[in-house]
PDB file of N, CA and C in Angstrom:
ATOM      1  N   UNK A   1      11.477 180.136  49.152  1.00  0.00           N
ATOM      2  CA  UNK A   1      10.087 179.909  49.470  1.00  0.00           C
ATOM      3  C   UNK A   1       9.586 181.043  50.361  1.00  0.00           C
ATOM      4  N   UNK A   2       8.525 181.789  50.300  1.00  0.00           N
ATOM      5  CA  UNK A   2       7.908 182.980  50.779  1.00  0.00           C
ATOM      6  C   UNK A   2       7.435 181.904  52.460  1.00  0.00           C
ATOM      7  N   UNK A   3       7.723 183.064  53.240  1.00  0.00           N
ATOM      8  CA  UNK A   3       7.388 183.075  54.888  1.00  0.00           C
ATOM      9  C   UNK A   3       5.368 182.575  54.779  1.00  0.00           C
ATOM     10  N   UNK A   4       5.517 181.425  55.548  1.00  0.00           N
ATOM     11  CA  UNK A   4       4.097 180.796  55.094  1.00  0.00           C
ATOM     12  C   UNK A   4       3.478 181.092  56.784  1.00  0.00           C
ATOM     13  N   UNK A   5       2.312 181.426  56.570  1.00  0.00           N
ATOM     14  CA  UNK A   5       1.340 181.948  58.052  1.00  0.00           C
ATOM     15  C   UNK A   5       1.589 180.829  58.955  1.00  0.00           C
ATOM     16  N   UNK A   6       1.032 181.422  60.073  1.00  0.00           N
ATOM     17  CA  UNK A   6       0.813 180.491  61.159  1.00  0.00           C
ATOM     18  C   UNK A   6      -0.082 179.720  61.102  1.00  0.00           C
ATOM     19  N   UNK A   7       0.211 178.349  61.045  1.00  0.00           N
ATOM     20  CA  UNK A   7      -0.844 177.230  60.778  1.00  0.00           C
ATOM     21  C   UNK A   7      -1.252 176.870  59.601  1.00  0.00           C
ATOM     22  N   UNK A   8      -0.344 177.046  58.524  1.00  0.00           N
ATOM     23  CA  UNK A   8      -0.220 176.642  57.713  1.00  0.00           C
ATOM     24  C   UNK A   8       0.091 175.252  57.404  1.00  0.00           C
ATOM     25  N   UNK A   9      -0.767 174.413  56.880  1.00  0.00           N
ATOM     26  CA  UNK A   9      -0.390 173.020  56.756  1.00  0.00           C
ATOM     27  C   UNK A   9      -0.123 172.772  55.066  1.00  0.00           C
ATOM     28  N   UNK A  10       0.913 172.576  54.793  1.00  0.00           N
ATOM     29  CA  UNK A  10       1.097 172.182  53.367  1.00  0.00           C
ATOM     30  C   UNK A  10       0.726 170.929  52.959  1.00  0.00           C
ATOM     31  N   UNK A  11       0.546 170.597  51.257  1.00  0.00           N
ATOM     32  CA  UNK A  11       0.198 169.461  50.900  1.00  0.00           C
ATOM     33  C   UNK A  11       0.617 168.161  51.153  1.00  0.00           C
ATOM     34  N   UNK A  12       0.683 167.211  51.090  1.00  0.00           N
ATOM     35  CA  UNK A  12       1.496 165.685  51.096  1.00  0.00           C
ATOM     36  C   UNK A  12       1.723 165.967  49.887  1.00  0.00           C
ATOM     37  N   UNK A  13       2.613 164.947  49.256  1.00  0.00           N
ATOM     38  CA  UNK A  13       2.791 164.612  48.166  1.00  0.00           C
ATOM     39  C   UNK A  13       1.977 164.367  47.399  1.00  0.00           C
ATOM     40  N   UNK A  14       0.889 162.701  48.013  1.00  0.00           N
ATOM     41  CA  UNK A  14      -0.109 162.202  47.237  1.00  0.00           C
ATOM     42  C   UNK A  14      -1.341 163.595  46.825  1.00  0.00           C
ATOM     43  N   UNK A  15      -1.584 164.199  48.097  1.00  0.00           N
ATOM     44  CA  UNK A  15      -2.378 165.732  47.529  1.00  0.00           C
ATOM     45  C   UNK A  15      -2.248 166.372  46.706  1.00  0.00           C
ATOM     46  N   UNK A  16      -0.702 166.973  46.464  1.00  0.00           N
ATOM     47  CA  UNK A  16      -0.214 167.852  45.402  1.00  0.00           C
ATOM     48  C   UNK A  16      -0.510 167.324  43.871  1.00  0.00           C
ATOM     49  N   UNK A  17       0.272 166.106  44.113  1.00  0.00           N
ATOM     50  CA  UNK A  17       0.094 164.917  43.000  1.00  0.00           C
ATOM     51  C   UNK A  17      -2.216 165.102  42.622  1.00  0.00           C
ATOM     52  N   UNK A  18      -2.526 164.400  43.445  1.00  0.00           N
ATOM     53  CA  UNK A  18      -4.337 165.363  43.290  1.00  0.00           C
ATOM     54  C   UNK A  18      -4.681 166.143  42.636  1.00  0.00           C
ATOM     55  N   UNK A  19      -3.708 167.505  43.241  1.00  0.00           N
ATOM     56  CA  UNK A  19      -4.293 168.800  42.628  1.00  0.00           C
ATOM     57  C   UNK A  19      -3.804 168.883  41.365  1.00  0.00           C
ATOM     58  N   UNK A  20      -2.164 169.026  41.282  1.00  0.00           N
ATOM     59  CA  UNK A  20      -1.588 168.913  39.702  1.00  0.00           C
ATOM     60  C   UNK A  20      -2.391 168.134  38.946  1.00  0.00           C
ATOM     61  N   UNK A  21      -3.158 166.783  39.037  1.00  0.00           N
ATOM     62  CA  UNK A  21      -3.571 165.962  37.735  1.00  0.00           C
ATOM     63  C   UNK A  21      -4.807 166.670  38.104  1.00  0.00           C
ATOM     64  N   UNK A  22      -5.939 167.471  38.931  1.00  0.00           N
ATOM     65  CA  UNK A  22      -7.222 168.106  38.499  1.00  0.00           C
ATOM     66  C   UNK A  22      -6.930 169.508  38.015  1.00  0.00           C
ATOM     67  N   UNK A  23      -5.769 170.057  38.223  1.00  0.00           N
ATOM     68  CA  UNK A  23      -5.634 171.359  37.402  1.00  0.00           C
ATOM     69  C   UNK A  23      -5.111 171.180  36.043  1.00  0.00           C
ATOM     70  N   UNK A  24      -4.932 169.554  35.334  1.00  0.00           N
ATOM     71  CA  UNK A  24      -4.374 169.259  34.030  1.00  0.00           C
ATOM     72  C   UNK A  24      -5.897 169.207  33.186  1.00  0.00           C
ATOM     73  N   UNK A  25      -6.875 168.514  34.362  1.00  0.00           N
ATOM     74  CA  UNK A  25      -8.583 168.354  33.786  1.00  0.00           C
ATOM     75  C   UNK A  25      -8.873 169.278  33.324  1.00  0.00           C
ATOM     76  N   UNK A  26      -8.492 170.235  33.688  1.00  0.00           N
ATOM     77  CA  UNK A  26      -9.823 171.057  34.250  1.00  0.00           C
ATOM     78  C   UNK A  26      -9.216 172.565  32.968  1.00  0.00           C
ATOM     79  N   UNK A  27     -10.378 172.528  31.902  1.00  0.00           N
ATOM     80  CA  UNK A  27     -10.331 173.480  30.927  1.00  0.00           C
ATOM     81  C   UNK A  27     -10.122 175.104  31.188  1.00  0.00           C
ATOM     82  N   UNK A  28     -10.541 175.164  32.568  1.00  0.00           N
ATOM     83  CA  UNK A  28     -11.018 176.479  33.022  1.00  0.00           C
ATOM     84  C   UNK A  28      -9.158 177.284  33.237  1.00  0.00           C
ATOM     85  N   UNK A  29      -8.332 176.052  33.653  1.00  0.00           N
ATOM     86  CA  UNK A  29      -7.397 176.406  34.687  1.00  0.00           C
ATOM     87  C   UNK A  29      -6.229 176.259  33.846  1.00  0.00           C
ATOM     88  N   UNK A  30      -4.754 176.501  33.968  1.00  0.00           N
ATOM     89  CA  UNK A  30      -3.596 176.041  33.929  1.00  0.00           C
ATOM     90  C   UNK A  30      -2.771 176.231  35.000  1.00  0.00           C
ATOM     91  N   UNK A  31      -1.317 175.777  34.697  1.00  0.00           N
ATOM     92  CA  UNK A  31      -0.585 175.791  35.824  1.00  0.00           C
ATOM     93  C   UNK A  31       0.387 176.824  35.139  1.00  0.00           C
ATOM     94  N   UNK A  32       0.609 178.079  36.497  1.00  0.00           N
ATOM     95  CA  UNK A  32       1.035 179.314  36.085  1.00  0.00           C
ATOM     96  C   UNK A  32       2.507 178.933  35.441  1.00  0.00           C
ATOM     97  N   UNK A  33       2.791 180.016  34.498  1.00  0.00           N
ATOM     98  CA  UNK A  33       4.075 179.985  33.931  1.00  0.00           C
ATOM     99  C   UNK A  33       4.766 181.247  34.596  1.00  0.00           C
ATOM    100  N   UNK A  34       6.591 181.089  34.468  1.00  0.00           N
ATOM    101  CA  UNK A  34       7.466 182.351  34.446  1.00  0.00           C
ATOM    102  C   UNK A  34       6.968 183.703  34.254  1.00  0.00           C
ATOM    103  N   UNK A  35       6.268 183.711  32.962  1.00  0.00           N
ATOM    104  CA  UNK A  35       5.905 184.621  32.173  1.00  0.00           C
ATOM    105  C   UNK A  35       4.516 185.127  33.110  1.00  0.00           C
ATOM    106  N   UNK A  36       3.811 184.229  33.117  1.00  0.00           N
ATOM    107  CA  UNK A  36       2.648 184.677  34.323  1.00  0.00           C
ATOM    108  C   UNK A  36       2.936 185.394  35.304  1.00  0.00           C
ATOM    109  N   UNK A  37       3.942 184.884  36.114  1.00  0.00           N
ATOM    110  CA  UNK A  37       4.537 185.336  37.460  1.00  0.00           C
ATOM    111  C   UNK A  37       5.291 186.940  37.213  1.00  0.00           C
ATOM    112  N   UNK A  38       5.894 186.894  35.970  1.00  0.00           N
ATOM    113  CA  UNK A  38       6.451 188.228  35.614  1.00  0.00           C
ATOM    114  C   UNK A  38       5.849 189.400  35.611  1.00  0.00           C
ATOM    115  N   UNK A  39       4.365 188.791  35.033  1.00  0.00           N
ATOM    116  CA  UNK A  39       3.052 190.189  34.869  1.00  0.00           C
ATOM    117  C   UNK A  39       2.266 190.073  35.769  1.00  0.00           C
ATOM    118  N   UNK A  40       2.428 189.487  37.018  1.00  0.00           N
ATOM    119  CA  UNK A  40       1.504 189.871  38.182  1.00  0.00           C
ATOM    120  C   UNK A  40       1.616 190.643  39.285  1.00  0.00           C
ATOM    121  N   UNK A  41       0.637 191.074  39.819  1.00  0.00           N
ATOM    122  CA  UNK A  41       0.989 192.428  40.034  1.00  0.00           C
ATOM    123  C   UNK A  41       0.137 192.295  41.459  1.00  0.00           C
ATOM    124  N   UNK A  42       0.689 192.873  42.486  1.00  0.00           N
ATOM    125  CA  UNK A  42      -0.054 192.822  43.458  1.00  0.00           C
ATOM    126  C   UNK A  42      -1.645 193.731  43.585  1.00  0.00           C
ATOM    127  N   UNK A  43      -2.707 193.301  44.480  1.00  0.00           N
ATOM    128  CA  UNK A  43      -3.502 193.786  44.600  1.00  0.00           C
ATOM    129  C   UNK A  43      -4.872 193.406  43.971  1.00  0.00           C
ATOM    130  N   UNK A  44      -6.020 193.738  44.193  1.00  0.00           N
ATOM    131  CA  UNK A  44      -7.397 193.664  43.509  1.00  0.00           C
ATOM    132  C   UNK A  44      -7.099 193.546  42.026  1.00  0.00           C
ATOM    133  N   UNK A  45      -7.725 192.638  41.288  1.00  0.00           N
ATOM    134  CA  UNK A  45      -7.786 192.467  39.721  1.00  0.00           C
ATOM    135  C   UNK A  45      -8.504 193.864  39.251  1.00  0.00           C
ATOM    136  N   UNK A  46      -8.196 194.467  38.102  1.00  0.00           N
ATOM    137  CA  UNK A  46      -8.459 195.338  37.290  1.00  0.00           C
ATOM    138  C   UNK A  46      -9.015 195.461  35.847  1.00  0.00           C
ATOM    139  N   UNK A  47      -9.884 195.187  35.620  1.00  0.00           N
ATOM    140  CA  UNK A  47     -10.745 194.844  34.328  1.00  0.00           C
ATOM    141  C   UNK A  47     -10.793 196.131  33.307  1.00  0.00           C
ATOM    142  N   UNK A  48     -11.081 195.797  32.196  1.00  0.00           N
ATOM    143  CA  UNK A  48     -10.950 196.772  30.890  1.00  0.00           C
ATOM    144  C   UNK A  48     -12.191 197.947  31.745  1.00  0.00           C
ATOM    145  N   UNK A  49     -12.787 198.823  30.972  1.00  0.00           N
ATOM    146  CA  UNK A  49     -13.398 200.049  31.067  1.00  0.00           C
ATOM    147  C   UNK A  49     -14.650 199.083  30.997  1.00  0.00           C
ATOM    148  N   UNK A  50     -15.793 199.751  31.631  1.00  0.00           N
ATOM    149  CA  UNK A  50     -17.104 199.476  30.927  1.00  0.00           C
ATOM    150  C   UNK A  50     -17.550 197.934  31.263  1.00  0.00           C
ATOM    151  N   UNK A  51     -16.669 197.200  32.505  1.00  0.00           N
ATOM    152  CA  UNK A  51     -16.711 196.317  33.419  1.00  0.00           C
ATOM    153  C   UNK A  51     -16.952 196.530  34.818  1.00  0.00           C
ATOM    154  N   UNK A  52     -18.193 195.874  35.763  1.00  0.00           N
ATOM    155  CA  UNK A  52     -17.967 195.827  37.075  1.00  0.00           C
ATOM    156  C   UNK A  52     -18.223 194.726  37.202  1.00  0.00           C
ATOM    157  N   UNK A  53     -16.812 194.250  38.932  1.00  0.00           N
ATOM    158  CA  UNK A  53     -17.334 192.613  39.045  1.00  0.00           C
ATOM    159  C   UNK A  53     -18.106 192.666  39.897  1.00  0.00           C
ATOM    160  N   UNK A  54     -18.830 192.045  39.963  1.00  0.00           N
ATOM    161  CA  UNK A  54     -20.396 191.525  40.872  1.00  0.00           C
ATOM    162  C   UNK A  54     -20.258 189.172  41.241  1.00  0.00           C
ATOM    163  N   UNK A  55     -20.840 189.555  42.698  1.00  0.00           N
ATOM    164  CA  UNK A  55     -21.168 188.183  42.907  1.00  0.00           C
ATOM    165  C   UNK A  55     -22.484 187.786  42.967  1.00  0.00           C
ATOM    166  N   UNK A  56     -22.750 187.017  41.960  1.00  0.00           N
ATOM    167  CA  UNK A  56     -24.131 186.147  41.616  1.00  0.00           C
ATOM    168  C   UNK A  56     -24.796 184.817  41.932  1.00  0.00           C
ATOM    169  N   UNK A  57     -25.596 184.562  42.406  1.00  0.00           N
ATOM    170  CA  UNK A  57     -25.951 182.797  42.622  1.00  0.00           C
ATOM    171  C   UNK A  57     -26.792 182.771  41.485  1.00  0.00           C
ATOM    172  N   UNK A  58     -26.291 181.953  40.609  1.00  0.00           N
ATOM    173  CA  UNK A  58     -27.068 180.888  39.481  1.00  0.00           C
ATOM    174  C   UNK A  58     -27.497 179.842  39.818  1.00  0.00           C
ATOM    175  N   UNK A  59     -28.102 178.571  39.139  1.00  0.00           N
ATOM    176  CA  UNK A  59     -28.339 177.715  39.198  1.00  0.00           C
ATOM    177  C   UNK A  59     -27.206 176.850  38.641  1.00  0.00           C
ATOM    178  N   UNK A  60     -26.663 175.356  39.278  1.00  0.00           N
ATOM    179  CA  UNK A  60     -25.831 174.868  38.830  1.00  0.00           C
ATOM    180  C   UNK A  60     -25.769 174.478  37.460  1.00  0.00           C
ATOM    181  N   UNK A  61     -26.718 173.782  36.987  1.00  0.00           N
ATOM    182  CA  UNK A  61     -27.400 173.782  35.523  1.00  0.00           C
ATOM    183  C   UNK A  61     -26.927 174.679  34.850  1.00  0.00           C
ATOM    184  N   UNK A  62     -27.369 176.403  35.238  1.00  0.00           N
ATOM    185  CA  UNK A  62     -26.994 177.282  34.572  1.00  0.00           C
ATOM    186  C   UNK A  62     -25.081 176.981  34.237  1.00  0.00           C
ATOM    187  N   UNK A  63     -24.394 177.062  35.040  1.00  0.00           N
ATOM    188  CA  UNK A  63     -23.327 177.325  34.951  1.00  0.00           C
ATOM    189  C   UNK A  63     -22.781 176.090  34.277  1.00  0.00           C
ATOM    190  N   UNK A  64     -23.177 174.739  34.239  1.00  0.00           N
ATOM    191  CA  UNK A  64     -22.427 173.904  33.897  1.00  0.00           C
ATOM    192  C   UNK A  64     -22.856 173.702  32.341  1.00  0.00           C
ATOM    193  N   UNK A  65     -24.548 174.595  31.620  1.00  0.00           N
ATOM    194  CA  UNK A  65     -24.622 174.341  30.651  1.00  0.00           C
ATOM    195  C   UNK A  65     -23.314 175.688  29.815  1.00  0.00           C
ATOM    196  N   UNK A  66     -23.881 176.729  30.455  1.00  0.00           N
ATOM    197  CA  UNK A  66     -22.467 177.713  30.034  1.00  0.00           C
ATOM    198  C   UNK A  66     -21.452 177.183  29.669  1.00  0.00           C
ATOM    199  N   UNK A  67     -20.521 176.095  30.535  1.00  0.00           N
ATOM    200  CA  UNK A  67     -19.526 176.074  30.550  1.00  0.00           C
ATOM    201  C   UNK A  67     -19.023 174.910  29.496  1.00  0.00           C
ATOM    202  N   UNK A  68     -20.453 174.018  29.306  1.00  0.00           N
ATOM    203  CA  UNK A  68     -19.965 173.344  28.343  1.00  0.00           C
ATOM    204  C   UNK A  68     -19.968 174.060  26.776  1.00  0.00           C
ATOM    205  N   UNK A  69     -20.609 174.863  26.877  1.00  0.00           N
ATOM    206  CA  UNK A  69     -20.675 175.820  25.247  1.00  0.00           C
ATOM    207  C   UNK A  69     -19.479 176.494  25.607  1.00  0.00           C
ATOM    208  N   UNK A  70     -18.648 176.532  26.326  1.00  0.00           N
ATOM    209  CA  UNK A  70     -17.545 177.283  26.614  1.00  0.00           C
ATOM    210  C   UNK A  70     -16.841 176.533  25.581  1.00  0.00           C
ATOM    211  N   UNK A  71     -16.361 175.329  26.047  1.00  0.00           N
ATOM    212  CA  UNK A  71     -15.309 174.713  25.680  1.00  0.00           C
ATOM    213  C   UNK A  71     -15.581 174.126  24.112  1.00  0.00           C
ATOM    214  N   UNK A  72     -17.049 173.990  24.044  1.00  0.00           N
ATOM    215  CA  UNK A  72     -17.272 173.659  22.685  1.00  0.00           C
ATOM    216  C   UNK A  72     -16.993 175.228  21.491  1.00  0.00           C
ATOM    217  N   UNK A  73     -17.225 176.181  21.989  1.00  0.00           N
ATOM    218  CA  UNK A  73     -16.605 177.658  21.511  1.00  0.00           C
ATOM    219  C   UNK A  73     -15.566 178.247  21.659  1.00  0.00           C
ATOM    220  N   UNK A  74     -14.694 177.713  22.355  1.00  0.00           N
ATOM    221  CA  UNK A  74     -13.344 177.906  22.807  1.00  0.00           C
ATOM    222  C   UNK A  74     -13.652 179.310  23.759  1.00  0.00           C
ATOM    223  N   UNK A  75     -14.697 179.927  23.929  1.00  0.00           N
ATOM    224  CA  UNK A  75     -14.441 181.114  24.709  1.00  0.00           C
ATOM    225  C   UNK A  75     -14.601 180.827  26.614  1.00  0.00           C
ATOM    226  N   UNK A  76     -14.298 181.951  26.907  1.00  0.00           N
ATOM    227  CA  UNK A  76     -14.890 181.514  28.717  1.00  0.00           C
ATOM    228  C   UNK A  76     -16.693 181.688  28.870  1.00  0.00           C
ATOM    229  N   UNK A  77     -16.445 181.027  29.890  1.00  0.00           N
ATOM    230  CA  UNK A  77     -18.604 180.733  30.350  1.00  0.00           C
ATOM    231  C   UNK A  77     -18.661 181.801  30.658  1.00  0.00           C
ATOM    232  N   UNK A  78     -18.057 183.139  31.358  1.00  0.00           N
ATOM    233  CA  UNK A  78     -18.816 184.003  31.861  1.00  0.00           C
ATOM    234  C   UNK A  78     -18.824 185.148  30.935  1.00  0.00           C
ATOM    235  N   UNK A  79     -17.716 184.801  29.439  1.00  0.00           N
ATOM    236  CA  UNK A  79     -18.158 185.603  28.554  1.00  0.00           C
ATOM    237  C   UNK A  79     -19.868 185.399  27.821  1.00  0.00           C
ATOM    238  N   UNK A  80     -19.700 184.180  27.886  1.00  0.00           N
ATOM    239  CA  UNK A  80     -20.778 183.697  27.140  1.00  0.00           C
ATOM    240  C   UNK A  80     -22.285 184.284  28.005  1.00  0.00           C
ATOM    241  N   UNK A  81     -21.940 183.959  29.479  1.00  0.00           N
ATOM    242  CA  UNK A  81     -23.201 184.492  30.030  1.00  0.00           C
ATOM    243  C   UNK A  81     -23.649 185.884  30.248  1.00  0.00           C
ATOM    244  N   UNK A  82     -22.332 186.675  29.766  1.00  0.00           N
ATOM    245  CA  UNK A  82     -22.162 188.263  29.816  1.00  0.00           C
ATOM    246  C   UNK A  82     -23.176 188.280  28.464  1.00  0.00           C
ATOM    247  N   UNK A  83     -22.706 187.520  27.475  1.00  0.00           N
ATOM    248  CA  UNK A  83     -23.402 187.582  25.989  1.00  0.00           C
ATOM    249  C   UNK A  83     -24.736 187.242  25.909  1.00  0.00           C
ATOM    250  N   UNK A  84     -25.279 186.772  26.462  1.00  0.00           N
ATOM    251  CA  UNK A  84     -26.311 186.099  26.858  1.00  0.00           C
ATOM    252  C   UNK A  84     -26.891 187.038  27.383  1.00  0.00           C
ATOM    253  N   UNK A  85     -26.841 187.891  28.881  1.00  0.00           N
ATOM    254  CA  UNK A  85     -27.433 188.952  29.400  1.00  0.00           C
ATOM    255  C   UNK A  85     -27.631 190.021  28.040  1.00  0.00           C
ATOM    256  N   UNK A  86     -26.667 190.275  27.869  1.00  0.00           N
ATOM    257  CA  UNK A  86     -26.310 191.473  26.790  1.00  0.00           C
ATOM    258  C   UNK A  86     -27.677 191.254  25.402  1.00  0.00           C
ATOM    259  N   UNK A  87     -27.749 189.825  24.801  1.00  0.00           N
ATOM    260  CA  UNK A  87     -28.910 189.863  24.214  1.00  0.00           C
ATOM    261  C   UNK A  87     -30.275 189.871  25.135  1.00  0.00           C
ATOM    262  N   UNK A  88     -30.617 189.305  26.210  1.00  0.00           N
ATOM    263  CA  UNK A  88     -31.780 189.711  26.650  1.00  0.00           C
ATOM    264  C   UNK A  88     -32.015 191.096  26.903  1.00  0.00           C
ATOM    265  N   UNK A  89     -30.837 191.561  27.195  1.00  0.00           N
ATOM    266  CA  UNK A  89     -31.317 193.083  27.453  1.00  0.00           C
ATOM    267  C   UNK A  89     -31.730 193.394  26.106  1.00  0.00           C
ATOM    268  N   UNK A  90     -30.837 194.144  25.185  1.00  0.00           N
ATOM    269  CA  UNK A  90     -31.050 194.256  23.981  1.00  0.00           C
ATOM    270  C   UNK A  90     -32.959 193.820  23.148  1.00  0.00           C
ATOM    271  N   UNK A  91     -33.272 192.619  23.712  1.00  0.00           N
ATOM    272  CA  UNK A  91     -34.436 192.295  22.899  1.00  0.00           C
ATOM    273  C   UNK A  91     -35.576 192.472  23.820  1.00  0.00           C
ATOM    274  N   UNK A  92     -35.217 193.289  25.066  1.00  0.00           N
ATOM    275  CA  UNK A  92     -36.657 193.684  25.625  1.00  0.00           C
ATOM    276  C   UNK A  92     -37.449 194.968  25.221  1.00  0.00           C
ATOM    277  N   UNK A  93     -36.563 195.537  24.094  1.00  0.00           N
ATOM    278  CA  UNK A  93     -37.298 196.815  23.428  1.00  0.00           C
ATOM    279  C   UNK A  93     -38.318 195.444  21.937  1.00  0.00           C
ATOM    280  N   UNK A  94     -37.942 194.518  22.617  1.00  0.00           N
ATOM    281  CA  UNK A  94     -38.987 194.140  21.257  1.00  0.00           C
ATOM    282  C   UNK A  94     -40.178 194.205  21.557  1.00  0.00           C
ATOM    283  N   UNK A  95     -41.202 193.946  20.267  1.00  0.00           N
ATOM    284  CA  UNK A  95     -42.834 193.516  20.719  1.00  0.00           C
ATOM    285  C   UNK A  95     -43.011 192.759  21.095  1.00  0.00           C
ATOM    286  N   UNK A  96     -43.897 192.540  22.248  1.00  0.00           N
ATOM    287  CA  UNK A  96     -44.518 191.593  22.982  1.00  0.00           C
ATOM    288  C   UNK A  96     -45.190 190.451  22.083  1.00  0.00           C
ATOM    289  N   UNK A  97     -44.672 189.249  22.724  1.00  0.00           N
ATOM    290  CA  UNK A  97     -45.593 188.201  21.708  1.00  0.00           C
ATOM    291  C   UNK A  97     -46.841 188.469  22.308  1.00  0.00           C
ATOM    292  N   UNK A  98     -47.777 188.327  20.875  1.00  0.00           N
ATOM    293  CA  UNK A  98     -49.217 188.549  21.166  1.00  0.00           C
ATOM    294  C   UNK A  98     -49.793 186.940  21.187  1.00  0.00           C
ATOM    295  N   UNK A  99     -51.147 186.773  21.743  1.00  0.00           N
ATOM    296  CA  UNK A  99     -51.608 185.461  21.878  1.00  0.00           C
ATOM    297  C   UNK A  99     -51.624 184.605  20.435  1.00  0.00           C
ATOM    298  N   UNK A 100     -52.022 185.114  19.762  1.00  0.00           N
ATOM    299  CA  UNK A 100     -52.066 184.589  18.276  1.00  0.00           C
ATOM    300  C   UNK A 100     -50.177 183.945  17.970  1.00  0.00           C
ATOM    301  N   UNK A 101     -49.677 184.536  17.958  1.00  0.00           N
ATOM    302  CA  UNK A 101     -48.269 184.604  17.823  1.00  0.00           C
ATOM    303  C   UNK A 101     -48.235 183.140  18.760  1.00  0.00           C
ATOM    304  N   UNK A 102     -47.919 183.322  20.029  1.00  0.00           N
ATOM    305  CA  UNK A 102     -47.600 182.454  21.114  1.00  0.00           C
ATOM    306  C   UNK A 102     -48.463 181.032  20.891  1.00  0.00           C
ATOM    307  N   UNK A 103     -49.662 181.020  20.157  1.00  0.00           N
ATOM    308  CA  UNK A 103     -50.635 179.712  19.374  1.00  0.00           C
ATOM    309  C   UNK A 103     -50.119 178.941  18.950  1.00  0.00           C
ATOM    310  N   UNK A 104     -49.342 180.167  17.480  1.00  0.00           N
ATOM    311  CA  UNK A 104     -48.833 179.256  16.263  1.00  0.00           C
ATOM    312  C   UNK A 104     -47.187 178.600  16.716  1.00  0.00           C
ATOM    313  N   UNK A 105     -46.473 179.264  17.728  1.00  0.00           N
ATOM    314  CA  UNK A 105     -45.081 178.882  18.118  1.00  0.00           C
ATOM    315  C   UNK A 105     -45.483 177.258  18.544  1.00  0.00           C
ATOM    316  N   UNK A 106     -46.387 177.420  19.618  1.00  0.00           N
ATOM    317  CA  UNK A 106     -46.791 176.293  20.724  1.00  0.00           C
ATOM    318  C   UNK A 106     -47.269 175.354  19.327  1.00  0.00           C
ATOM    319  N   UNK A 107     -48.138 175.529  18.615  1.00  0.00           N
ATOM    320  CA  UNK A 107     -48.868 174.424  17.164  1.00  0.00           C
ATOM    321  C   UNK A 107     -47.649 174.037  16.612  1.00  0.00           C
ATOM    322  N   UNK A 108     -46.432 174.553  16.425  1.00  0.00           N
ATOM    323  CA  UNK A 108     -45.684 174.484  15.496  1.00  0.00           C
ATOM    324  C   UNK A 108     -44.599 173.036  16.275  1.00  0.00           C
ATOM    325  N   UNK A 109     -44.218 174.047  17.738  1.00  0.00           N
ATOM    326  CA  UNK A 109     -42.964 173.162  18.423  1.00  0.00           C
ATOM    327  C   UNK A 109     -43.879 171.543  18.876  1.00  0.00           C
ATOM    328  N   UNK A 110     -45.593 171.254  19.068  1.00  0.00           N
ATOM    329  CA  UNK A 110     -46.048 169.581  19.133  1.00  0.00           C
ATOM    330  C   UNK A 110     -45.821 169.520  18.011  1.00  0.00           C
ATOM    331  N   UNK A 111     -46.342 170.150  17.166  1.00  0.00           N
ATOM    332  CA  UNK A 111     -46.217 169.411  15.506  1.00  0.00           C
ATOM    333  C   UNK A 111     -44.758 168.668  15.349  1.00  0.00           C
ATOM    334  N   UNK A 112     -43.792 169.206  15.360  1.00  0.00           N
ATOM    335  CA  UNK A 112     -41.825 168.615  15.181  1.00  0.00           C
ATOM    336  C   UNK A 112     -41.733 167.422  16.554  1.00  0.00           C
ATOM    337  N   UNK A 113     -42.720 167.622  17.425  1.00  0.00           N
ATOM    338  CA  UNK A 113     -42.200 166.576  18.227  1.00  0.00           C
ATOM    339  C   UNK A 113     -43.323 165.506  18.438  1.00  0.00           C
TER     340      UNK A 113
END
């Protein structure tokens, strides 16, 4: 067992027992393997090329609708919200909806409801 800091208070049992059955919930997470431990590597995480990490405040909404298209797509939420940015950028070289345009959308979406 690695030399644990000063003031370190470890789990109880019933805690551990806690965390193990919310890290079994929880889609996002697993519980590390051998093989995990083999390829880790000390230091700051290191991402492919043509990645920077950044910290963001969303709205909870935001993140929890992400995350359920996560699991319904099998991919991760912050790919999805990377994908997501990536098309808004992409479609701001479009044309501006004109008023006429923005009429018939608005006539169209009371009409279906």
């Amino acid at each position: 067992m690695p030399k644990l800091k000063p003031g370190h208070v470890s789990p109880t049992l019933e805690e551990d027992a806690a965390i193990n059955a919310a890290i079994k919930q929880d889609r996002d997470t697993r519980e590390m393997t051998e093989a995990d431990f083999a390829r880790a590597r000390l230091g700051a995480a290191t991402l492919g090329e043509g990645k920077t990490r950044i910290t963001i405040w969303l709205d909870n909404e935001v993140i929890d609708t992400f995350k359920a298209r996560a699991v319904e797509r099998g991919r991760g939420y912050q790919t999805l919200i990377n994908d997501a940015l990536r098309t808004a950028v992409s479609s701001s070289d479009a044309v501006p909806v004109t008023e006429d345009t923005l009429r018939r959308i608005i006539r169209e979406e009371l009409h279906q409801a």
